[in-house]
Protein backbone atom coordinates (compact mmCIF):
# COMPACT_ATOMS: atom_id res chain seq x y z
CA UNK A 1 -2.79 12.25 7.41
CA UNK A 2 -1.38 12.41 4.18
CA UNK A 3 0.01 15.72 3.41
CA UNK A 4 -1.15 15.36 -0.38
CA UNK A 5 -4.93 14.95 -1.64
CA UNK A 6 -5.44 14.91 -4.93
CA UNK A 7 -8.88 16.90 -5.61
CA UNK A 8 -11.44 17.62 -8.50
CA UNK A 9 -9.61 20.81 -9.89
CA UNK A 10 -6.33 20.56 -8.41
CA UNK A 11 -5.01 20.20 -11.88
CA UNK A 12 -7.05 23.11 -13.50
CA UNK A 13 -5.00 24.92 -10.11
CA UNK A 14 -1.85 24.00 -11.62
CA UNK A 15 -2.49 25.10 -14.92
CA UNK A 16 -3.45 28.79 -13.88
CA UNK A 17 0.18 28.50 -11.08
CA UNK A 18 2.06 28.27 -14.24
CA UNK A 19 0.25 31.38 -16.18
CA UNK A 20 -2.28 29.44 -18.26
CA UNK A 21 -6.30 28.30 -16.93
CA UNK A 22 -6.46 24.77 -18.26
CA UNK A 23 -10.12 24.20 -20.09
CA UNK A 24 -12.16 21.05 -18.04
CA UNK A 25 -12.99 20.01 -21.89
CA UNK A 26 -9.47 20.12 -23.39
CA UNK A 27 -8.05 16.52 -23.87
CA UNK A 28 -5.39 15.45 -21.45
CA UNK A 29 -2.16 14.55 -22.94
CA UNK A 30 -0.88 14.86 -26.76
CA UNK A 31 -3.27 11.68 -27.72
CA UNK A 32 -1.45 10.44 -31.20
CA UNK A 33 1.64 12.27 -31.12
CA UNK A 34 2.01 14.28 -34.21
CA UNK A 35 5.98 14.98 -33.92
CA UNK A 36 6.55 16.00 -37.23
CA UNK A 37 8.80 19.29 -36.67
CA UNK A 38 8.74 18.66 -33.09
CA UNK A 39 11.06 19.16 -30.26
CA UNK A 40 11.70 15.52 -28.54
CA UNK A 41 14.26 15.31 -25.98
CA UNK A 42 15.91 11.86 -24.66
CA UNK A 43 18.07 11.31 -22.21
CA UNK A 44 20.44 8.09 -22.26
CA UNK A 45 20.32 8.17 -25.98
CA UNK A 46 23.69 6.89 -26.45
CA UNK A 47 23.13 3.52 -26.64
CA UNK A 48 19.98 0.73 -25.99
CA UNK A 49 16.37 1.77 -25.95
CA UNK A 50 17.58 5.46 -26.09
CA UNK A 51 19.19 5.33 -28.91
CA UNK A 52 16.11 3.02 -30.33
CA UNK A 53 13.87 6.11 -29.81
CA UNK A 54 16.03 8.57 -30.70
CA UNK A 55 16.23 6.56 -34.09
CA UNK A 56 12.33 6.13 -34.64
CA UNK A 57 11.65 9.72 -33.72
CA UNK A 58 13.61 10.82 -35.93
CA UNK A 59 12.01 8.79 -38.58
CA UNK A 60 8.43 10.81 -37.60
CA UNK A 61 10.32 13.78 -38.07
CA UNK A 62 11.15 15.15 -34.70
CA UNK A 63 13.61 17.63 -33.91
CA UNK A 64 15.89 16.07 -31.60
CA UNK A 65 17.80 16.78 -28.40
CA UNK A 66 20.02 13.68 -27.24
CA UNK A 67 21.44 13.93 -24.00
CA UNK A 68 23.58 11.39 -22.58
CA UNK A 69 26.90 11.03 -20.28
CA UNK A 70 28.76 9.26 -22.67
CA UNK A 71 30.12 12.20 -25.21
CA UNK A 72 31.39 9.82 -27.76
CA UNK A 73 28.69 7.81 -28.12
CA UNK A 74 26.29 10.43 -27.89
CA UNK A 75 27.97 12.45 -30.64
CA UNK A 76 27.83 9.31 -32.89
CA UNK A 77 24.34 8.83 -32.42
CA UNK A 78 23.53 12.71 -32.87
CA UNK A 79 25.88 13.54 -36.11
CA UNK A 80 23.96 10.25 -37.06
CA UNK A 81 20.93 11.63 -36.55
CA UNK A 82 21.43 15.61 -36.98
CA UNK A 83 20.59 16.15 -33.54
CA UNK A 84 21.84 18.31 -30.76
CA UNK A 85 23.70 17.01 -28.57
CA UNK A 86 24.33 17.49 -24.77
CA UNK A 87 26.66 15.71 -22.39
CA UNK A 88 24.17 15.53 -19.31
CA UNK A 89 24.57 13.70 -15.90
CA UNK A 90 20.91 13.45 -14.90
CA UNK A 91 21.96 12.98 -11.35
CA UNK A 92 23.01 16.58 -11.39
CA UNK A 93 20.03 18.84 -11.34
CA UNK A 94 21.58 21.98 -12.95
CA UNK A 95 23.18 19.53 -15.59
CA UNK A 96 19.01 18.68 -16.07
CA UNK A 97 17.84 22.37 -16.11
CA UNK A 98 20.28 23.18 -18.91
CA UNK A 99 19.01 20.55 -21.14
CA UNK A 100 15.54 21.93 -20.56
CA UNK A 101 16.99 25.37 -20.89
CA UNK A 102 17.90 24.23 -24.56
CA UNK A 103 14.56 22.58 -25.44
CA UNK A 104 12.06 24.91 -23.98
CA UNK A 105 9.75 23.76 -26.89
CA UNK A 106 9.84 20.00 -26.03
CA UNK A 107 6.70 18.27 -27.24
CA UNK A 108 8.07 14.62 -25.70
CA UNK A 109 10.74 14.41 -23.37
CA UNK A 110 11.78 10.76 -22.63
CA UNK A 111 13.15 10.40 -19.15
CA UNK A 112 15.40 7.12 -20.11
CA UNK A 113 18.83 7.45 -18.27
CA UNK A 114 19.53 4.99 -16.42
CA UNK A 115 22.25 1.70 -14.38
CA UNK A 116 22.30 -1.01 -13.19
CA UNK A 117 23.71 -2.25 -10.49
CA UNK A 118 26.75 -3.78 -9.94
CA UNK A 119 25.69 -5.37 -6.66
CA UNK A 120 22.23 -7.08 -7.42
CA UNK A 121 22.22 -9.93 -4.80
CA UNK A 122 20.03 -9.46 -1.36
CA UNK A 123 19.47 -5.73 -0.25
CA UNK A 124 21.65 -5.49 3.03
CA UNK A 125 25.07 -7.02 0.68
CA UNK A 126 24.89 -3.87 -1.18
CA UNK A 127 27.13 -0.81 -0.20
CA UNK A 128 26.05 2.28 0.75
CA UNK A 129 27.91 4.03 -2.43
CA UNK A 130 26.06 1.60 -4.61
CA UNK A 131 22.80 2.52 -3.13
CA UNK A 132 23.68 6.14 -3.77
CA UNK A 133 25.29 5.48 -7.26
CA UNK A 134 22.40 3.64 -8.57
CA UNK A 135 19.65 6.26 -6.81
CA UNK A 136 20.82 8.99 -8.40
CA UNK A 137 20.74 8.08 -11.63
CA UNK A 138 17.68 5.90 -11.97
CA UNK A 139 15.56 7.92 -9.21
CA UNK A 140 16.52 11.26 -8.92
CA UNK A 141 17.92 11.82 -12.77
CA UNK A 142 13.65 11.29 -13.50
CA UNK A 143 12.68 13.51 -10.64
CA UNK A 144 14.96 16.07 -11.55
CA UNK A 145 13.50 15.82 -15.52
CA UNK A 146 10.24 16.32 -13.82
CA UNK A 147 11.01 19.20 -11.81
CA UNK A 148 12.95 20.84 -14.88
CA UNK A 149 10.52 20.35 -17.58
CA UNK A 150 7.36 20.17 -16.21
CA UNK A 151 6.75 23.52 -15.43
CA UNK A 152 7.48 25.02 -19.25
CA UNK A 153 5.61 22.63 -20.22
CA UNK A 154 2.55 23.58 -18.09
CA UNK A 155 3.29 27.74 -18.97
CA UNK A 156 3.21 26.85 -22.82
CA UNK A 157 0.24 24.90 -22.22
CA UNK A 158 0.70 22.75 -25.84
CA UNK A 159 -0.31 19.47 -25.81
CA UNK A 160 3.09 17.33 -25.07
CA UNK A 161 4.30 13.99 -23.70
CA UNK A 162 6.16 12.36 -21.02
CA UNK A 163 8.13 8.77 -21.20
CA UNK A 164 9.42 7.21 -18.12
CA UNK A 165 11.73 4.13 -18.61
CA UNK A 166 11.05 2.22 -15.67
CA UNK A 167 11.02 -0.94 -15.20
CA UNK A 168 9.52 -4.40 -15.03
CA UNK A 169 11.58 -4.85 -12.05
CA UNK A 170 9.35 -2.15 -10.68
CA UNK A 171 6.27 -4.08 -11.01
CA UNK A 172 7.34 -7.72 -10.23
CA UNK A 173 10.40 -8.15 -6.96
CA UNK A 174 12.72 -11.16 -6.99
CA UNK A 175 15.08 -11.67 -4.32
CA UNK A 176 17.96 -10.44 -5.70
CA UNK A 177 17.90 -6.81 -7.99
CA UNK A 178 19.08 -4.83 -5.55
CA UNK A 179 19.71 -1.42 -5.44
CA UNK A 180 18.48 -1.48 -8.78
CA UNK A 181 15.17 -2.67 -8.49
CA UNK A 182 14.52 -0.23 -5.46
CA UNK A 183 15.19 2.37 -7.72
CA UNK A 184 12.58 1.38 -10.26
CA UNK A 185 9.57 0.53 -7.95
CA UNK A 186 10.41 4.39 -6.69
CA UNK A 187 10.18 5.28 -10.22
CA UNK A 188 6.84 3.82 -10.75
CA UNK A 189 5.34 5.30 -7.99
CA UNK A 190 6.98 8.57 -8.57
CA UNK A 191 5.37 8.35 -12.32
CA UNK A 192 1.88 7.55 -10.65
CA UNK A 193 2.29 10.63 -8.30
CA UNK A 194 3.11 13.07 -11.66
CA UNK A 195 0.40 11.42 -13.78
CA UNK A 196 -2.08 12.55 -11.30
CA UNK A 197 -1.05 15.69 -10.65
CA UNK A 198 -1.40 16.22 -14.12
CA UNK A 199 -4.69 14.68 -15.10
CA UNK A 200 -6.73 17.46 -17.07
CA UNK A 201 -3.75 19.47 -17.88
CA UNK A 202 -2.35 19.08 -21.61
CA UNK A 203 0.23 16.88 -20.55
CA UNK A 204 0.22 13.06 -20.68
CA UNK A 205 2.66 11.02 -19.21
CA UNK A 206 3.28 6.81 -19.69
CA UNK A 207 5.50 4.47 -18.04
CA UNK A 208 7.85 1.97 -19.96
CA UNK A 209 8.15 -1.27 -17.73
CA UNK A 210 10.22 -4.01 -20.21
CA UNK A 211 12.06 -7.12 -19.32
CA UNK A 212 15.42 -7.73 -19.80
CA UNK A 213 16.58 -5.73 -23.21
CA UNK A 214 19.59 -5.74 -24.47
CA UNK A 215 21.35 -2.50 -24.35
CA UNK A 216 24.98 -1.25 -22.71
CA UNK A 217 23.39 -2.65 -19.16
CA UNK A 218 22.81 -6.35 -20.64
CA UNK A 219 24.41 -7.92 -24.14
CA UNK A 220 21.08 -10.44 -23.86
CA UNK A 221 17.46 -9.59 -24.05
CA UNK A 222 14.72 -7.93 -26.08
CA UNK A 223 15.63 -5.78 -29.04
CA UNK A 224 15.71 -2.39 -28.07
CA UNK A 225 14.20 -1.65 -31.55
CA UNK A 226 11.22 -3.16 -30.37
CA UNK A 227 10.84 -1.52 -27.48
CA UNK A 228 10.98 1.63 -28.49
CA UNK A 229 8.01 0.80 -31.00
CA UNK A 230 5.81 -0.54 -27.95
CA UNK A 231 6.60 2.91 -26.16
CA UNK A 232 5.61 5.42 -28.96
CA UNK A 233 2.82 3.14 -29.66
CA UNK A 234 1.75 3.83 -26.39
CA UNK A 235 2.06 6.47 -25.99
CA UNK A 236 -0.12 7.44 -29.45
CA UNK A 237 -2.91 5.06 -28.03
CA UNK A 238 -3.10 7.58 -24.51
CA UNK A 239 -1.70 4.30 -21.99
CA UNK A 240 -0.49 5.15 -19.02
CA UNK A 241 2.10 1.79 -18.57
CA UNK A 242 3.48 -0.87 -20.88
CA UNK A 243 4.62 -4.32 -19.46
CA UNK A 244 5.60 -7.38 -21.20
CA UNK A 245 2.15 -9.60 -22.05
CA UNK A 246 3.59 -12.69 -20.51
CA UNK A 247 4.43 -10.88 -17.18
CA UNK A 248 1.07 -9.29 -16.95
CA UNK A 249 -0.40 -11.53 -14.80
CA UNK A 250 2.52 -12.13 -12.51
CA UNK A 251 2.30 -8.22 -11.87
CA UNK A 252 -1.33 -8.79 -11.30
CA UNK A 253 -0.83 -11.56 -8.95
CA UNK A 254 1.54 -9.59 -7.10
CA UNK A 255 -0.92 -6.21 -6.24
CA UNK A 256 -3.45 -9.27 -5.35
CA UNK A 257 -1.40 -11.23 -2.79
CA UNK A 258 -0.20 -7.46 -1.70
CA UNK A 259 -4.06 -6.60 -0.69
CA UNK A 260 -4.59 -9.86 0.90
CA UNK A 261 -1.69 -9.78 3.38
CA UNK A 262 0.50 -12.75 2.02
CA UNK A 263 4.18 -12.69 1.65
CA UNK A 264 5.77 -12.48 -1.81
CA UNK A 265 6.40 -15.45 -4.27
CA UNK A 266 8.97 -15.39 -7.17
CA UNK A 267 7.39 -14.64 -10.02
CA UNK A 268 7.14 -16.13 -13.32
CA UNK A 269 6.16 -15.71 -16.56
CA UNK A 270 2.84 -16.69 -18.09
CA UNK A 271 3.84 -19.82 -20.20
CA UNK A 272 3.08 -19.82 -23.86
């Protein structure tokens, strides 16, 4: 049996656990995302897609709290930006509770840290420290954002956001990825598990699956810029996961062969 059912109510439940009755009529989630004055918290905002969002928020006139283990970086992008800054290691969950400590407002909170891997060839050639290294970060650093902000969010019952950067590497599997693409397919589910735990509670959460962007992981791939635009547009449009168009049906072909009990193919993009 699974020790978990999710259940008409359950979420109205959670509402009143946290000190608030959530309303069966209220919208779920913050719908278009006024953040004009708004707290906004990012995490890996030092460099890539972080620092993309960190950018356009701040162009819709969020408040912003940048968080990051890279100090110098970081404080770049922050003076840049007149945001706060905090050197965080999302692995660490008391480094995580500290950065909610400092927002307790947060409207969005975009769960973005994250590695690669440095060992991305077949599963079993990957060492146990790698597996760790790379799990901590990518997996646990979102969990422990979860388990930090979530519940001030759900006691000031406002209407707010959560991004995930995932993956598409945690929709589609090659053979090689590694430790790295473990990590994101945990992600994913991880980000399904929250999203229904939360469904008619003020909260919304979405899921940002790109390809390869370029960023301090990769010097190749998708502007970051970009991104970042496809994930706030998103989220204003209430979607629960982004993916690249021309992977869309590889992903779908994927669940399919999945259900029907045949073993995996490589995928491939949808040609032009």
């Amino acid at each position: 049996m699974y020790a978990w059912v999710h259940r008409q109510g359950d979420a109205s439940r959670l509402g009143r656990r946290y000190g608030r009755r959530v309303a069966p009529e209220e919208e779920p989630g913050v719908g278009p995302l006024d953040l004009d004055g708004a707290v906004a918290v990012v995490t890996g905002a030092a460099s890539g897609i972080g620092t993309a969002l960190a950018e356009q928020l701040h162009s819709r006139g969020a408040r912003l709290v940048l968080a990051d283990v890279a100090q110098g970086p970081l404080e770049e992008v922050a003076g840049r930006l007149g945001a706060e800054a905090l050197v965080v290691d999302v692995s660490k969950p008391t480094d995580v509770d500290r950065l909610a400590a400092v927002a307790p407002e947060a409207r969005l909170v975009c769960l973005n840290a994250g590695v690669t891997s440095s060992q991305p060839g077949p599963v079993w050639e990957a060492a146990a420290e790698e597996w760790r290294r790379v799990l901590d970060v990518n997996l646990y650093g979102v969990v422990n954002g979860l388990r930090s902000f979530i519940p001030q969010m759900l006691t000031s019952g406002r209407p707010s956001h959560i991004l995930i950067t995932a993956s598409l590497a945690g929709l589609a599997t090659w053979p090689g990825g590694g430790p790295y693409a473990a990590s994101k397919h945990a992600v994913v589910a991880v980000a399904e598990q929250a999203a229904l735990s939360l469904a008619d509670t003020p909260i919304g959460l979405s899921v940002l699956c790109p390809a390869l962007v370029r960023s301090g992981m990769s010097p190749v791939g998708e502007d970051p810029t970009t991104v970042a635009a496809e994930a706030l547009a998103m989220i204003a449009a209430a979607r629960f996961l982004s993916v690249p168009a021309e992977w869309q049906e590889a992903v779908h072909d994927r669940g399919d062969r999945l259900a029907r009990g045949l073993p995996p193919v490589i995928p491939q993009p949808r040609s032009s």
